[in-house]
PDB file of N, CA and C in Angstrom:
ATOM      1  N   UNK A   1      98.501 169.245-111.667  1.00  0.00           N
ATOM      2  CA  UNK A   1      99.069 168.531-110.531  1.00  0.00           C
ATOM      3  C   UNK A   1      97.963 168.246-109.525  1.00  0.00           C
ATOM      4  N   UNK A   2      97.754 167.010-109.126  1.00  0.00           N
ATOM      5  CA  UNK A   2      97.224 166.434-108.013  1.00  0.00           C
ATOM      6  C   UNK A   2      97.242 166.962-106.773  1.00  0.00           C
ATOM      7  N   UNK A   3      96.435 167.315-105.616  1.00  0.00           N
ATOM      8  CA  UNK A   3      96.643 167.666-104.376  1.00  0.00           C
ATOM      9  C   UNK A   3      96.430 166.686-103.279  1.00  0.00           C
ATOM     10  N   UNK A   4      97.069 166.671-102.440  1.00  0.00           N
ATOM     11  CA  UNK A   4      97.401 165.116-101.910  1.00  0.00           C
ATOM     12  C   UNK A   4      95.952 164.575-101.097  1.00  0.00           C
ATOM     13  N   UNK A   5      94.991 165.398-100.866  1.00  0.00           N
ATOM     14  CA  UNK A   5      93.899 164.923-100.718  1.00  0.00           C
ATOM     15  C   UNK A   5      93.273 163.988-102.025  1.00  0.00           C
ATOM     16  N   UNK A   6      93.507 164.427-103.118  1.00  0.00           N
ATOM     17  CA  UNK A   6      93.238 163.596-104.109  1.00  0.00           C
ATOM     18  C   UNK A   6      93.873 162.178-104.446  1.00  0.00           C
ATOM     19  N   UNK A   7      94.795 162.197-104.172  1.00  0.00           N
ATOM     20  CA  UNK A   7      95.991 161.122-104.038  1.00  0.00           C
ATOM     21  C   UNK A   7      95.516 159.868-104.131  1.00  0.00           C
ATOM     22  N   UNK A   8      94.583 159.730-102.398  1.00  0.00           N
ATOM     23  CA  UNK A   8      93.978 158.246-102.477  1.00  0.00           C
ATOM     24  C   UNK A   8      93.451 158.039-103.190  1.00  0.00           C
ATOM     25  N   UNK A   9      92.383 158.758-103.594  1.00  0.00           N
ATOM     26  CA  UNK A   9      91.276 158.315-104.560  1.00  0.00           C
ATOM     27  C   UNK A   9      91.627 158.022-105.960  1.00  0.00           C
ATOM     28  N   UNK A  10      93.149 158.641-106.252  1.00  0.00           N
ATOM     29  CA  UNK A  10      93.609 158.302-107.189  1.00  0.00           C
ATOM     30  C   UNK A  10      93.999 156.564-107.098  1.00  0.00           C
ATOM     31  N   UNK A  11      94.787 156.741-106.597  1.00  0.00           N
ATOM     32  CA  UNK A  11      95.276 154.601-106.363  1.00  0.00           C
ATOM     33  C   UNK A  11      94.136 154.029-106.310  1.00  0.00           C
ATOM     34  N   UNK A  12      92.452 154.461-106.007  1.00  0.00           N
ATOM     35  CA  UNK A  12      91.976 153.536-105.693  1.00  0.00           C
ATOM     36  C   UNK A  12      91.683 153.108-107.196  1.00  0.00           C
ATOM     37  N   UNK A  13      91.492 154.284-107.775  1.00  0.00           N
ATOM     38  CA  UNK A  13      91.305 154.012-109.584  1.00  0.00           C
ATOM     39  C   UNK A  13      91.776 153.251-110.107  1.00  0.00           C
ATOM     40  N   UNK A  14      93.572 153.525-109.986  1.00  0.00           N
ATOM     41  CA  UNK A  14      94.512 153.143-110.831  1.00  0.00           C
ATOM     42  C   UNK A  14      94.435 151.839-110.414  1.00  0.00           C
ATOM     43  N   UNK A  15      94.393 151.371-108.922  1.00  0.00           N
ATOM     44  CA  UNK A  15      94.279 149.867-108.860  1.00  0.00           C
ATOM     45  C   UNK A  15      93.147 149.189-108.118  1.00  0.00           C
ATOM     46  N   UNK A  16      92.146 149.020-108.703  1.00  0.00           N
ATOM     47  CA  UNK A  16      91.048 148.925-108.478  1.00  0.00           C
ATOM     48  C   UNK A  16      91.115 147.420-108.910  1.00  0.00           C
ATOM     49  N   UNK A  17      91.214 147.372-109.792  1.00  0.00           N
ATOM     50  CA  UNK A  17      90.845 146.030-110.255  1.00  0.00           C
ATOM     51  C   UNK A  17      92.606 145.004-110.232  1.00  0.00           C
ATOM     52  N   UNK A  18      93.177 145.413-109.052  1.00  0.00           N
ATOM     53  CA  UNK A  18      94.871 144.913-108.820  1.00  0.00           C
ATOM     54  C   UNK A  18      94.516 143.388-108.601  1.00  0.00           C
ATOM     55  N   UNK A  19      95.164 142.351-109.244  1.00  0.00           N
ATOM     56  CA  UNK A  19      95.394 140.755-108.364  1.00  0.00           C
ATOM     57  C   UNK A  19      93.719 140.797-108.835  1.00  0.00           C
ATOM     58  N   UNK A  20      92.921 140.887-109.516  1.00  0.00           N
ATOM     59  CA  UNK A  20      91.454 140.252-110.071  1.00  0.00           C
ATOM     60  C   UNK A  20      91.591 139.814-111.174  1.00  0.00           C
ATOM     61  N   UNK A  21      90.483 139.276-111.892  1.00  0.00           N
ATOM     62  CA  UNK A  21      90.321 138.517-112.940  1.00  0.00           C
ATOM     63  C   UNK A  21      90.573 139.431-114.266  1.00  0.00           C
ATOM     64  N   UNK A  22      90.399 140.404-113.921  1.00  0.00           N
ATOM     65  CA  UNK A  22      90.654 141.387-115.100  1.00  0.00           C
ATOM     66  C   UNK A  22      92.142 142.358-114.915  1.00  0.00           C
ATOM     67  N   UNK A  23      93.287 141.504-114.327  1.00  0.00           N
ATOM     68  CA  UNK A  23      94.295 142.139-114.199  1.00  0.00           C
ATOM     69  C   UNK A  23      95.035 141.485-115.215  1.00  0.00           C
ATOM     70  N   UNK A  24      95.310 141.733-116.633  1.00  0.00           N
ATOM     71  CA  UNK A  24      96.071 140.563-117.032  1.00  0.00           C
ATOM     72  C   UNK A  24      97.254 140.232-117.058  1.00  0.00           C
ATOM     73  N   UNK A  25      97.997 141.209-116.548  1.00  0.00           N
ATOM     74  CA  UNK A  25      99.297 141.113-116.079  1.00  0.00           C
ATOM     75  C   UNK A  25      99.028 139.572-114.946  1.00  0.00           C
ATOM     76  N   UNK A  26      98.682 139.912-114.180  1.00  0.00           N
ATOM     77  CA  UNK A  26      98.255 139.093-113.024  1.00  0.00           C
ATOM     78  C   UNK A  26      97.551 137.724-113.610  1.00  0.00           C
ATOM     79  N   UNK A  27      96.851 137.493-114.298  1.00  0.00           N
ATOM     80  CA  UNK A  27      96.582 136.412-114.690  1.00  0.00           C
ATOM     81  C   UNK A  27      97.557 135.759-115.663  1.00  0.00           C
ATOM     82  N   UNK A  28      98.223 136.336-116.650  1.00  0.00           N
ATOM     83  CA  UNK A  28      99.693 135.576-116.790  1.00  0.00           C
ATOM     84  C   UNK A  28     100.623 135.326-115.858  1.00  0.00           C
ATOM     85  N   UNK A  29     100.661 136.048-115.124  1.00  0.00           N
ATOM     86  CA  UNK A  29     101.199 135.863-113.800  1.00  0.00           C
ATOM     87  C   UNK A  29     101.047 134.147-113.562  1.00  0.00           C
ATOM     88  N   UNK A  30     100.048 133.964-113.157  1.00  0.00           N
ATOM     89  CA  UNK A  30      99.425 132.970-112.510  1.00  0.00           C
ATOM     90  C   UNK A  30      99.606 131.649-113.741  1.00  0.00           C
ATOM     91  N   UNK A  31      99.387 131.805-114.382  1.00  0.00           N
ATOM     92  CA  UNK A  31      99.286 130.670-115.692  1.00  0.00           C
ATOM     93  C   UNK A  31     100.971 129.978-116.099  1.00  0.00           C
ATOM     94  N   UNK A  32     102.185 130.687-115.590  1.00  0.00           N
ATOM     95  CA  UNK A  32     103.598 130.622-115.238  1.00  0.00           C
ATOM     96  C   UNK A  32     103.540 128.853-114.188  1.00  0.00           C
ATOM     97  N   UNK A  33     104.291 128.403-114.928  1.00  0.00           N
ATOM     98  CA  UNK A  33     104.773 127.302-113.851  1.00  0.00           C
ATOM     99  C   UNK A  33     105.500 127.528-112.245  1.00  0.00           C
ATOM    100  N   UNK A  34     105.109 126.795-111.388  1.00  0.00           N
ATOM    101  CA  UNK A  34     105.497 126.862-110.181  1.00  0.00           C
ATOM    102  C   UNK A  34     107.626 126.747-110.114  1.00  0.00           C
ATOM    103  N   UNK A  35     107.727 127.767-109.432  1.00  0.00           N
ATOM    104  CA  UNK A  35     109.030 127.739-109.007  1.00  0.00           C
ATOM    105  C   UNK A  35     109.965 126.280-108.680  1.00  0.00           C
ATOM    106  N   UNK A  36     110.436 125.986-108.511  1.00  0.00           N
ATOM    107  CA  UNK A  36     111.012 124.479-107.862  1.00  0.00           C
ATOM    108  C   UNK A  36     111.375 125.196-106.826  1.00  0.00           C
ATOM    109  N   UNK A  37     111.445 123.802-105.519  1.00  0.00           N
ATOM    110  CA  UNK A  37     111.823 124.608-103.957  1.00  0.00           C
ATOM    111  C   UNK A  37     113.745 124.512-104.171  1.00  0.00           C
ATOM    112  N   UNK A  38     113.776 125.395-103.489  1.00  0.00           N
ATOM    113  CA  UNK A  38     115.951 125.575-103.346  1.00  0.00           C
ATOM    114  C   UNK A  38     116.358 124.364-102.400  1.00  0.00           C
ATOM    115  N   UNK A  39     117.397 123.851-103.324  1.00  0.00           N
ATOM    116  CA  UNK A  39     118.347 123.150-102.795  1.00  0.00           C
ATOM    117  C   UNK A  39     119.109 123.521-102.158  1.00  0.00           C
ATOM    118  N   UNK A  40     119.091 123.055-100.752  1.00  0.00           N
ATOM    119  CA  UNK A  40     119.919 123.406 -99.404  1.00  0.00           C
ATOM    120  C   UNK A  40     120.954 122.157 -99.465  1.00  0.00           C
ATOM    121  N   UNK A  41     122.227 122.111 -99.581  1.00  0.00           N
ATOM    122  CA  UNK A  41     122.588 121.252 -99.431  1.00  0.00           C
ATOM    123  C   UNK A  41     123.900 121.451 -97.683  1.00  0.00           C
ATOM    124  N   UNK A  42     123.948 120.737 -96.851  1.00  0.00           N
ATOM    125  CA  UNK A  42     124.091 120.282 -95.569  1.00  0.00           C
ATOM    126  C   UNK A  42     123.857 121.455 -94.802  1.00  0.00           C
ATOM    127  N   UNK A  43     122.405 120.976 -95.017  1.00  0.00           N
ATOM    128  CA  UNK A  43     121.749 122.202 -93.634  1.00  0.00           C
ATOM    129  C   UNK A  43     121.558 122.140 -92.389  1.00  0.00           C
ATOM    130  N   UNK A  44     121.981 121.060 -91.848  1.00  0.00           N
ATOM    131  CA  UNK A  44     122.329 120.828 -90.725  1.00  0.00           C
ATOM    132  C   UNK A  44     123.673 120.391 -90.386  1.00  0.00           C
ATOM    133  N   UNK A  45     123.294 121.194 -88.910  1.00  0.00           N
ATOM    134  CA  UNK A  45     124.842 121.223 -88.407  1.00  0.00           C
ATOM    135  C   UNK A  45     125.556 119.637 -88.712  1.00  0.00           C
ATOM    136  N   UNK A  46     126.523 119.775 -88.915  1.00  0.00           N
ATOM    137  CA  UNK A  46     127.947 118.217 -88.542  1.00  0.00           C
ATOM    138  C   UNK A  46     127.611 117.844 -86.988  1.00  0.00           C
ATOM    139  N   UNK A  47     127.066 118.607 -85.771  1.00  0.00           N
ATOM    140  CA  UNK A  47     126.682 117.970 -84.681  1.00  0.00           C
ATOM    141  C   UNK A  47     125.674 117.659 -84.797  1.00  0.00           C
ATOM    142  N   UNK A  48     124.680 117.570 -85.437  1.00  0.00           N
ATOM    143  CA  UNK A  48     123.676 116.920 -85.506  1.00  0.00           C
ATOM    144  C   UNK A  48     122.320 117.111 -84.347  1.00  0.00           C
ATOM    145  N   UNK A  49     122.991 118.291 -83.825  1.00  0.00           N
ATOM    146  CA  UNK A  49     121.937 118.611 -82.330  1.00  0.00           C
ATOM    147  C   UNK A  49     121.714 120.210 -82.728  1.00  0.00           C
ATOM    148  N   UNK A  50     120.941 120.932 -81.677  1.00  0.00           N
ATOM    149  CA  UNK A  50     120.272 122.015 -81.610  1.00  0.00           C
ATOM    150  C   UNK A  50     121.334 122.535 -81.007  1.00  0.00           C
ATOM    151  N   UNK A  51     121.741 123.739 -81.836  1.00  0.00           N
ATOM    152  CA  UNK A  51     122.970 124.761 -81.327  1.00  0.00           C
ATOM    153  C   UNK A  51     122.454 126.436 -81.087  1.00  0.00           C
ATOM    154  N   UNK A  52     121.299 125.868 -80.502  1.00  0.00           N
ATOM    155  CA  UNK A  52     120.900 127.866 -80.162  1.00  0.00           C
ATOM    156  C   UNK A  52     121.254 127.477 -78.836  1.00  0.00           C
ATOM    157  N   UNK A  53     121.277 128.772 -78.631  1.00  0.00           N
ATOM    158  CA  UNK A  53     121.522 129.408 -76.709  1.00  0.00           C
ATOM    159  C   UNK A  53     122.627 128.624 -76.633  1.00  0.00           C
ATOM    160  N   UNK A  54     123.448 127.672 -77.301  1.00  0.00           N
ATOM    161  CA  UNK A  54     124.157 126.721 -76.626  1.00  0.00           C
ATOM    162  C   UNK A  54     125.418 127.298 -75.388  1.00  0.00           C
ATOM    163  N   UNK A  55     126.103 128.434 -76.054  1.00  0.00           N
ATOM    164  CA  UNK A  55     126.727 129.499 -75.409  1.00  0.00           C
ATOM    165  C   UNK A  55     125.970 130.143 -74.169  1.00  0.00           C
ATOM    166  N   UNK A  56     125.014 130.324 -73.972  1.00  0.00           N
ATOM    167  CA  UNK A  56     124.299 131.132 -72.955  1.00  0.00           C
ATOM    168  C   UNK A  56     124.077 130.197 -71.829  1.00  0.00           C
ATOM    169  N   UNK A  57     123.712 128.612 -72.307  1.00  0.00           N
ATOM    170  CA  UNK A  57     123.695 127.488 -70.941  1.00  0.00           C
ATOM    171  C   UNK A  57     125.247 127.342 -70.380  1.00  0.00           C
ATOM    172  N   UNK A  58     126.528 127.528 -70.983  1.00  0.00           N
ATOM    173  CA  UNK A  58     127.672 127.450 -70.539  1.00  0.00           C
ATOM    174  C   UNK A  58     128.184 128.485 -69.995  1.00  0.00           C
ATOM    175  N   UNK A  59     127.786 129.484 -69.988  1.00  0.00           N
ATOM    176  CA  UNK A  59     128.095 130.993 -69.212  1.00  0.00           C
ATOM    177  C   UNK A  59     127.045 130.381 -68.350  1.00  0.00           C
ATOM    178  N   UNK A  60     125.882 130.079 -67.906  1.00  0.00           N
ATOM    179  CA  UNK A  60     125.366 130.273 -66.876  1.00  0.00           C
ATOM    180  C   UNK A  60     125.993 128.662 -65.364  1.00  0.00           C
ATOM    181  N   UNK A  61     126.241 127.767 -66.629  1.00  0.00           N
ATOM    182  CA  UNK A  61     127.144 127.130 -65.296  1.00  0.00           C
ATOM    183  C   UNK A  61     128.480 127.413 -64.750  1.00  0.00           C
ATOM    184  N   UNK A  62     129.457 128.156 -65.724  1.00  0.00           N
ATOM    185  CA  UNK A  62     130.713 128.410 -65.033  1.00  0.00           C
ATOM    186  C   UNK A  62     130.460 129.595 -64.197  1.00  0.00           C
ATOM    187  N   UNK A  63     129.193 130.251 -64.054  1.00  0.00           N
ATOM    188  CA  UNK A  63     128.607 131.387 -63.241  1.00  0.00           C
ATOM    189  C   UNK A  63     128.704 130.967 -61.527  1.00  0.00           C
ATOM    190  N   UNK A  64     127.758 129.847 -61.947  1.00  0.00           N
ATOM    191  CA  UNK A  64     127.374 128.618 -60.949  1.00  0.00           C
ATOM    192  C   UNK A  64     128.781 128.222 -60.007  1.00  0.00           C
ATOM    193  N   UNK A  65     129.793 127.465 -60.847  1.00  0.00           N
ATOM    194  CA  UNK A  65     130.765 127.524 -60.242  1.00  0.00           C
ATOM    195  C   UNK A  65     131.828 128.057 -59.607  1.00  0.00           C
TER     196      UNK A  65
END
């Protein structure tokens, strides 16, 4: 059994050569076709405007009044 001072020096071993040219996990990795981007379909609001804070500007005028 390992003592946890040893620990790091262990990972640095085990992944030393992680995400490099000699990872070949990682280089099949890479040789994989690109994902396609996700279809969002009606991602914007039906109002067609910016709906943050929208609540927080209407509490601050019936404040007002």
């Amino acid at each position: 059994m390992t003592s946890l001072a040893d620990m790091p020096a262990s990972y640095e071993k085990m992944f030393a050569h992680r995400f490099t040219s000699d990872d070949e996990e990682y280089q099949e990795y890479l040789k994989r076709p690109a994902d396609p981007p996700p279809i969002v379909e009606e991602w914007r609001n039906r109002s067609g405007g910016n709906q943050r804070n929208r609540d927080r500007y209407t509490d601050i005028i019936f404040f007002f009044f």
